[in-house]
Protein backbone atom coordinates (compact mmCIF):
# COMPACT_ATOMS: atom_id res chain seq x y z
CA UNK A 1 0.00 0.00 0.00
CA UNK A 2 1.62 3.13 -1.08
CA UNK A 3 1.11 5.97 1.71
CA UNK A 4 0.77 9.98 1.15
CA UNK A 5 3.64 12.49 1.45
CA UNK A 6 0.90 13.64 4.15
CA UNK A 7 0.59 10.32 5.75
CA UNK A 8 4.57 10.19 6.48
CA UNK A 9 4.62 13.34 7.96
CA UNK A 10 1.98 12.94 10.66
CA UNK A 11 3.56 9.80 11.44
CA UNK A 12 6.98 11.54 11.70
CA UNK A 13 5.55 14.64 14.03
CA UNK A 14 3.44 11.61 15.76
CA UNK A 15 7.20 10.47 17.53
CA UNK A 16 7.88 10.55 20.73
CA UNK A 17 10.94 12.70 20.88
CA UNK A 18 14.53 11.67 20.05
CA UNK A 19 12.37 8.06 18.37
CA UNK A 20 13.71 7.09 14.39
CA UNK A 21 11.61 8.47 11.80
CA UNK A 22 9.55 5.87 9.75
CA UNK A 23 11.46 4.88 6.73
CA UNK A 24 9.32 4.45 3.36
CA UNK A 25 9.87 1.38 1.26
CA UNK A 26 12.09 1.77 -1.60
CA UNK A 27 8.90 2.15 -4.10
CA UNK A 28 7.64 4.33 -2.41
CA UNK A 29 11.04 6.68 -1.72
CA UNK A 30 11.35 6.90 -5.39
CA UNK A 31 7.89 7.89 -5.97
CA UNK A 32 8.22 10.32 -3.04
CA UNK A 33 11.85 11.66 -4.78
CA UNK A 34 10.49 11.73 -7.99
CA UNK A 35 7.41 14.18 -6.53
CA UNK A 36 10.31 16.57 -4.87
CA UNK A 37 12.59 16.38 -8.01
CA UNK A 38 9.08 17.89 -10.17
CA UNK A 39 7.98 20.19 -7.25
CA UNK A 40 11.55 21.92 -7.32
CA UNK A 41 11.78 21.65 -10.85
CA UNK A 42 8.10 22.65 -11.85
CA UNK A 43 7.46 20.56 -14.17
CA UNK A 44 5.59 16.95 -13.94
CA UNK A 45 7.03 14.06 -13.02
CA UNK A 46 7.10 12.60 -16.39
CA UNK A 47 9.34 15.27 -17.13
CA UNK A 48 11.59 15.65 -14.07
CA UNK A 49 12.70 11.99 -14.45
CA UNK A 50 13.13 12.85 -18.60
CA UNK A 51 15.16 15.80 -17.34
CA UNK A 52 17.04 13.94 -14.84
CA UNK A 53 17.87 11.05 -16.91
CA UNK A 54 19.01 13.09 -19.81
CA UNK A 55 21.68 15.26 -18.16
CA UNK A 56 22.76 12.50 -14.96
CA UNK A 57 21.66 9.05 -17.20
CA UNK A 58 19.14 6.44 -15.63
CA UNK A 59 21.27 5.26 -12.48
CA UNK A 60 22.14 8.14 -10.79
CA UNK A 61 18.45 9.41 -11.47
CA UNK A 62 17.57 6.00 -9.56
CA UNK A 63 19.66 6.99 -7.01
CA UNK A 64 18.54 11.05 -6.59
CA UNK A 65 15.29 9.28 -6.73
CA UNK A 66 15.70 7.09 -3.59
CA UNK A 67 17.58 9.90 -1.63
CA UNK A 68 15.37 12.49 -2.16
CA UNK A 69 12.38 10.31 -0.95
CA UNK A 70 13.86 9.20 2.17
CA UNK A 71 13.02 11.29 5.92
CA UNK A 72 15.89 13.61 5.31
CA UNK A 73 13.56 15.33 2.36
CA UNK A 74 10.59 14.84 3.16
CA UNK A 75 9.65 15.11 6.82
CA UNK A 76 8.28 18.48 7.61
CA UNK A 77 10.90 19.60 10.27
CA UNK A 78 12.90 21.90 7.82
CA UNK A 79 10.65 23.63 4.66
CA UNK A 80 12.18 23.56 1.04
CA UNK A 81 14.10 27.00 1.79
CA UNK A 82 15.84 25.39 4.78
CA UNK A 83 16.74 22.32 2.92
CA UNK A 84 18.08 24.81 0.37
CA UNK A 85 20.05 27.05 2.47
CA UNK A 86 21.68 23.39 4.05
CA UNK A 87 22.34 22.59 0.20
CA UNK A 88 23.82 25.92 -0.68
CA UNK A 89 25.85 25.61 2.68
CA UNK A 90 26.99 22.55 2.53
CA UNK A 91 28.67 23.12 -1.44
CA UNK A 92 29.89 26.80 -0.36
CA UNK A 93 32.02 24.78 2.82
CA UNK A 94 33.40 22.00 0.35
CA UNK A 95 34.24 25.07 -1.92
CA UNK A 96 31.85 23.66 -5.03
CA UNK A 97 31.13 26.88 -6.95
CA UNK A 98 30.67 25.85 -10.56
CA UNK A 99 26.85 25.11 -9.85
């Protein structure tokens, strides 16, 4: 049974404190990935995987996929901007600035 972006997230705030956040199976993590991949991209999913694929190829798309679905993207404790600014952080300290 697949479960709701929703669904994980009221399960997640639903923790007693300091408790591990449910993990999705891996269907449903790439489903979840591929939903944040078209959200930040605005597009459809259709065409966020066509995107992805095209300039990264099919397995690291799989893999961006699987991450992106997991609790570290999609529980509700940080919104898209703080997940951004952690991104933009995180590059800036390992000195990436060809982005």
């Amino acid at each position: 049974m697949r479960r709701s972006l929703a669904q994980w997230a009221a399960d997640f705030r639903a923790l007693p404190s300091g408790a591990a956040p449910p993990t999705p199976a891996m269907t449903d993590r790439a489903a979840l990935g591929r939903a944040t991949y078209a959200r930040n991209f605005d597009v459809t999913e259709a065409e966020a995987k066509a995107l992805m694929k095209g300039r990264a190829g099919a397995d690291f798309t799989h893999e961006a996929f699987q991450a992106a679905g997991g609790p570290g993207w999609q529980s509700t404790t940080l919104t898209d901007r703080d997940r951004a600014i952690a991104v933009i952080a995180a590059l800036v300290s390992q000195n990436v600035t060809d982005v």
